[in-house]
C-alpha atoms as a PDB file:
ATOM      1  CA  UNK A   1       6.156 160.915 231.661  1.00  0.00           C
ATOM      2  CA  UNK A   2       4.893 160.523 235.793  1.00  0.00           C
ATOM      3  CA  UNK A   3       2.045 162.889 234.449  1.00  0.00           C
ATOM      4  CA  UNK A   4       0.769 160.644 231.382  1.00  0.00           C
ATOM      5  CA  UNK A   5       1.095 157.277 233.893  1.00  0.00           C
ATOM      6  CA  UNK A   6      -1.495 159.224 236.591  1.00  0.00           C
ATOM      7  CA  UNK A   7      -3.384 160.953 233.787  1.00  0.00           C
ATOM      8  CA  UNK A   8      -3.803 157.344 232.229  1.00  0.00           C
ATOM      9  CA  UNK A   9      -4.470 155.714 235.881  1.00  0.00           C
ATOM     10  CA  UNK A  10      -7.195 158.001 235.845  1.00  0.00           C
ATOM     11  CA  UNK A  11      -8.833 157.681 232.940  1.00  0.00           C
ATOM     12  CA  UNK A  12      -9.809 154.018 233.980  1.00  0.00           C
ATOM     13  CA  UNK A  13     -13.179 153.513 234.608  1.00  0.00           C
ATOM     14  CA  UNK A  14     -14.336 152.285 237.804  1.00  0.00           C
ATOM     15  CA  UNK A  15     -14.887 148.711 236.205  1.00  0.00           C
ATOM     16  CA  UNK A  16     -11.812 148.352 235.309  1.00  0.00           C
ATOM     17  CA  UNK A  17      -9.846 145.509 236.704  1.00  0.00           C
ATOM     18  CA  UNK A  18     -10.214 141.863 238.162  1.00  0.00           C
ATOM     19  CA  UNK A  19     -12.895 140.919 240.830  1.00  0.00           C
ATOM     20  CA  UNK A  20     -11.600 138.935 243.923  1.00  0.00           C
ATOM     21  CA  UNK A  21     -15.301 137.232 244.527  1.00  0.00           C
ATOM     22  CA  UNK A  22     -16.648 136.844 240.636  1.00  0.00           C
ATOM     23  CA  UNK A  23     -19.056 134.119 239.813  1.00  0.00           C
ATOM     24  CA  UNK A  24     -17.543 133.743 236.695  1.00  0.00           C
ATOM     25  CA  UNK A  25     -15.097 134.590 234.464  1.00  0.00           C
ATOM     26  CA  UNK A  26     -13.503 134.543 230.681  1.00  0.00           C
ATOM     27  CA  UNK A  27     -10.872 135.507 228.824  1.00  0.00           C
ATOM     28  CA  UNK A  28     -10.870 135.525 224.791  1.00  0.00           C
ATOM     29  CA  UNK A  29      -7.996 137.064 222.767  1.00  0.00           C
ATOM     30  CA  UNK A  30      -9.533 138.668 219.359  1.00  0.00           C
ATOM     31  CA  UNK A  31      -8.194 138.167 215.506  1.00  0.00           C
ATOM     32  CA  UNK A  32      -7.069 141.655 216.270  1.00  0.00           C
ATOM     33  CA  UNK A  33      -4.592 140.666 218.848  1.00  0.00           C
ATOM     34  CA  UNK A  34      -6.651 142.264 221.878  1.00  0.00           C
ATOM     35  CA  UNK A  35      -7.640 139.965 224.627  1.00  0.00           C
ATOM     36  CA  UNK A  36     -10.380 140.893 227.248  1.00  0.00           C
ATOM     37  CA  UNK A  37     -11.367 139.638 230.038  1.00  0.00           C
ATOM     38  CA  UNK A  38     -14.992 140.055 231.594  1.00  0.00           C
ATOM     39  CA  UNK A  39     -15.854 138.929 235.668  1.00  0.00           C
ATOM     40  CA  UNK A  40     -19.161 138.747 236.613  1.00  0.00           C
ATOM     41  CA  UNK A  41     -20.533 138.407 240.284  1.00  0.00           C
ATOM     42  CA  UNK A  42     -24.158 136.981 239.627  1.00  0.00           C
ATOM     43  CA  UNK A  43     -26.565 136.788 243.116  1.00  0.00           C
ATOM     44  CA  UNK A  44     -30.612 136.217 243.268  1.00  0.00           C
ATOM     45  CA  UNK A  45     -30.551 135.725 239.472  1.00  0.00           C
ATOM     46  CA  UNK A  46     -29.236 139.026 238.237  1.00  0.00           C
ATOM     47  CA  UNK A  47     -25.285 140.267 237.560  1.00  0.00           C
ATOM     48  CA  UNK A  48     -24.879 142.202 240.511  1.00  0.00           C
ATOM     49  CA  UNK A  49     -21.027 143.585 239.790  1.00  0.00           C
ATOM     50  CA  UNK A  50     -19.319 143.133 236.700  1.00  0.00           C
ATOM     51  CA  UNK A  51     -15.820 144.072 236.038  1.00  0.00           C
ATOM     52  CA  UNK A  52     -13.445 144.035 232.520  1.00  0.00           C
ATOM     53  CA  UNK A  53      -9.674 144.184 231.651  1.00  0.00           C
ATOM     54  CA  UNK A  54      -7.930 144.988 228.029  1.00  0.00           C
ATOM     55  CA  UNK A  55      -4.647 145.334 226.575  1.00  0.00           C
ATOM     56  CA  UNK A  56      -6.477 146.596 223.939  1.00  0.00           C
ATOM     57  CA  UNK A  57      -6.863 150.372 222.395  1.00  0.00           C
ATOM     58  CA  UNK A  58      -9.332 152.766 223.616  1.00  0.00           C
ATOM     59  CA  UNK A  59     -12.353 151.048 221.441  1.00  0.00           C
ATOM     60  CA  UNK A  60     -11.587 148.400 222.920  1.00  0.00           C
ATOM     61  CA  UNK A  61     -12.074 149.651 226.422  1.00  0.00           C
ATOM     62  CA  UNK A  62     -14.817 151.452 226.023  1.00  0.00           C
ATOM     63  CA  UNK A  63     -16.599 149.089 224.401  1.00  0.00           C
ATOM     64  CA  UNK A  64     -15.446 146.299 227.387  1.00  0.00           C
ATOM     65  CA  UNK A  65     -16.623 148.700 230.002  1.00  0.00           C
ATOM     66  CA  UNK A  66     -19.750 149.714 228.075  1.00  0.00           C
ATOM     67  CA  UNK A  67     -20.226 146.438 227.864  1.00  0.00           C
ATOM     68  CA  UNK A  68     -20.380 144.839 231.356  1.00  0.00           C
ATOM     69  CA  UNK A  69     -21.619 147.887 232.954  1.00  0.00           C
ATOM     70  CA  UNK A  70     -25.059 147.097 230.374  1.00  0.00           C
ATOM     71  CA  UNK A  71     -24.869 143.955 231.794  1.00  0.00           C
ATOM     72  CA  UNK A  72     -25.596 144.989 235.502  1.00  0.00           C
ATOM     73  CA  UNK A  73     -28.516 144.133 237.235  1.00  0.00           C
ATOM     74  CA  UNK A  74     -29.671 141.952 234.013  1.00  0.00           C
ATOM     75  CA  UNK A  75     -30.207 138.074 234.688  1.00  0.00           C
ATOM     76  CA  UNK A  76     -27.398 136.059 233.103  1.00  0.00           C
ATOM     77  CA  UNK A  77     -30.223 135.264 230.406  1.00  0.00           C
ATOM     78  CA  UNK A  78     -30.804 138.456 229.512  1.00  0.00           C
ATOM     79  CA  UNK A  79     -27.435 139.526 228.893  1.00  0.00           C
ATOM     80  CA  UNK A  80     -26.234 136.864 227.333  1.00  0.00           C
ATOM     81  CA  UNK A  81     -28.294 138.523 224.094  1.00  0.00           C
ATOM     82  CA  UNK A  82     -26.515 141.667 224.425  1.00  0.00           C
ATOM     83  CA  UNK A  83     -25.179 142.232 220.831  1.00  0.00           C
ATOM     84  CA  UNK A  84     -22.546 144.073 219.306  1.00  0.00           C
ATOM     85  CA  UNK A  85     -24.887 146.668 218.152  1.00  0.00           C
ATOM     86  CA  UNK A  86     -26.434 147.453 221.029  1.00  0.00           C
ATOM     87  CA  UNK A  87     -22.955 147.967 222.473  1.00  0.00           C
ATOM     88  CA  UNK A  88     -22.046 150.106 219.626  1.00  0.00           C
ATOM     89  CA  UNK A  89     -25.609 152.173 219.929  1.00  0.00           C
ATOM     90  CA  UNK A  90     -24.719 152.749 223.777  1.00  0.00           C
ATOM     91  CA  UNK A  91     -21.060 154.017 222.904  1.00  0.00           C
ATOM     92  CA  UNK A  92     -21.585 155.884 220.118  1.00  0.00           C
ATOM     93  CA  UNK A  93     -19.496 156.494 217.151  1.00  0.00           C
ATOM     94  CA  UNK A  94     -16.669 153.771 216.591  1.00  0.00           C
ATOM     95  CA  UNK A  95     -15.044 154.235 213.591  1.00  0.00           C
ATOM     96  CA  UNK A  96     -15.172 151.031 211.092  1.00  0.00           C
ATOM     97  CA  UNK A  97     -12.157 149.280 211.895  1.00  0.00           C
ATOM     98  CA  UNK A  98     -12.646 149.234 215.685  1.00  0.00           C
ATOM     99  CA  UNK A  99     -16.897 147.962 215.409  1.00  0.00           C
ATOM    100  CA  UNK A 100     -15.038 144.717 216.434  1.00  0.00           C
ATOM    101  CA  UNK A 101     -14.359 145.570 219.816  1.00  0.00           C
ATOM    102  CA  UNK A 102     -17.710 145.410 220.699  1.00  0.00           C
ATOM    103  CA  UNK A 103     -18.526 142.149 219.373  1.00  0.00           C
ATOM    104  CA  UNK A 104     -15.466 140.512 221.151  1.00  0.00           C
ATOM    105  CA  UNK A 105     -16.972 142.239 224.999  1.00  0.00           C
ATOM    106  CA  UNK A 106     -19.864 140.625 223.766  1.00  0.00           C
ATOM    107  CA  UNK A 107     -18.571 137.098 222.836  1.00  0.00           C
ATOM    108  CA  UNK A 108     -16.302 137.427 226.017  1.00  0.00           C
ATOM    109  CA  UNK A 109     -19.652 138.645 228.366  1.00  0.00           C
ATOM    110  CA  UNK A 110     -21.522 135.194 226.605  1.00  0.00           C
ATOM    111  CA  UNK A 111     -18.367 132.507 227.433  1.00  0.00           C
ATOM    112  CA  UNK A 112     -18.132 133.900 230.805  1.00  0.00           C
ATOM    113  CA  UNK A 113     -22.129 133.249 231.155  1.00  0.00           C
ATOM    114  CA  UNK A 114     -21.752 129.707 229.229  1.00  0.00           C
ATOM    115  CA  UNK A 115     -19.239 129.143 231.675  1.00  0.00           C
ATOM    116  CA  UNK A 116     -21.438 130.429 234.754  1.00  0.00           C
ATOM    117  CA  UNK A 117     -24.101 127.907 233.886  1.00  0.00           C
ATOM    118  CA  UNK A 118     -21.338 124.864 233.350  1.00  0.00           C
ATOM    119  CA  UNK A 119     -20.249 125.322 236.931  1.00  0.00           C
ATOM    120  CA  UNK A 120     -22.294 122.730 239.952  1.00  0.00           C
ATOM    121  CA  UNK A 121     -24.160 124.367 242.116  1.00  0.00           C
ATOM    122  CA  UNK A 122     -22.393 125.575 245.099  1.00  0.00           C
ATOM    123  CA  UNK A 123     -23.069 123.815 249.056  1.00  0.00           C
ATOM    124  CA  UNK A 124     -23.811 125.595 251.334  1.00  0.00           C
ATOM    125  CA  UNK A 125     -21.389 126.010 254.586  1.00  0.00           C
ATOM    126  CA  UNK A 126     -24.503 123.275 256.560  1.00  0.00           C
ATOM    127  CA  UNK A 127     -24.457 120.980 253.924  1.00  0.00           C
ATOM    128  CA  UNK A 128     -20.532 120.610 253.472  1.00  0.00           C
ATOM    129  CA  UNK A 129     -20.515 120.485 257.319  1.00  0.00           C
ATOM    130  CA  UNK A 130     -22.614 117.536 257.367  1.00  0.00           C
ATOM    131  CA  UNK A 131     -20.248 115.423 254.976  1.00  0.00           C
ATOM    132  CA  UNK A 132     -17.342 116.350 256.773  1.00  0.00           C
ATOM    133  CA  UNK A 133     -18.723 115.508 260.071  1.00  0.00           C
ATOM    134  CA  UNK A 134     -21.025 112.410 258.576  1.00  0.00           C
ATOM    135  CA  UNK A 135     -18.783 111.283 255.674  1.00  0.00           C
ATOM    136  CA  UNK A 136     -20.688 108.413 253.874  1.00  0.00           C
ATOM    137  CA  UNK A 137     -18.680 105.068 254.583  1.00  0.00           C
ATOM    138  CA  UNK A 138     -17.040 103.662 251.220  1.00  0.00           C
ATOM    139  CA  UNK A 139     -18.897 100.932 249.394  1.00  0.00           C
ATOM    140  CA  UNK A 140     -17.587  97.108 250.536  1.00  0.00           C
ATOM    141  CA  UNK A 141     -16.447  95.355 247.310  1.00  0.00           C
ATOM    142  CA  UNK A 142     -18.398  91.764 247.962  1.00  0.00           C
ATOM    143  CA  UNK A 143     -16.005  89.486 245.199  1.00  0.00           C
END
């Protein structure tokens, strides 16, 4: 049994798990039961780590981790087209009733990105600074 766990804990590639500093992130459970989740750290316009978890079956995990490690170095634009075939093409043979693991990494990859671009823009340290130290004085009501 102690054999299979570390044999298993192996087996995980190096993508495999959550990402303290991610940009984004999304989480989509499939009609199969499977949920994935995808984090993505995106810097100067491109995906610069990206990371995946699934309580999925293998397909599913090497089609997640496939997946996201595609998506490196892309801009966000750019890999928010990635489609299930071209996920399937860089896996290789799936058999028929797991092809839909690779379209749910991809529709989890695209909600994380729609979710990227939802976000405000971030302040910088000098600008939040400035309206803690200068806070803008609150509107007088004149009634």
């Amino acid at each position: 049994m102690f054999d299979e766990m570390m044999e298993a804990i192996e087996a995980r590639p190096d993508n495999f798990g959550p990402m303290r500093d991610a940009s984004t992130h999304a989480k989509i459970k499939g009609p199969c039961g499977d949920t994935v989740e995808v984090w993505l750290r995106i810097d100067g316009g491109k995906i610069r780590k990206a990371s995946f978890m699934s309580d999925g079956c293998a397909h599913s995990a090497m089609c997640c981790g496939t997946a996201v490690r595609m998506t490196e170095g892309m801009p966000p634009e750019e890999a928010e087209e990635i489609s299930q075939e071209e996920i399937l093409n860089a896996v290789g043979p799936v058999p028929e009733d797991h092809r839909h693991c690779a379209l749910l990494a991809a529709n989890t990859i695209k909600k994380a990105l729609a979710g990227y671009h939802e976000k405000p823009a971030k302040q910088s340290l000098k600008q939040k600074l400035k309206q803690i130290l200068n806070p803008t004085p609150p509107e007088k009501n004149h009634v």
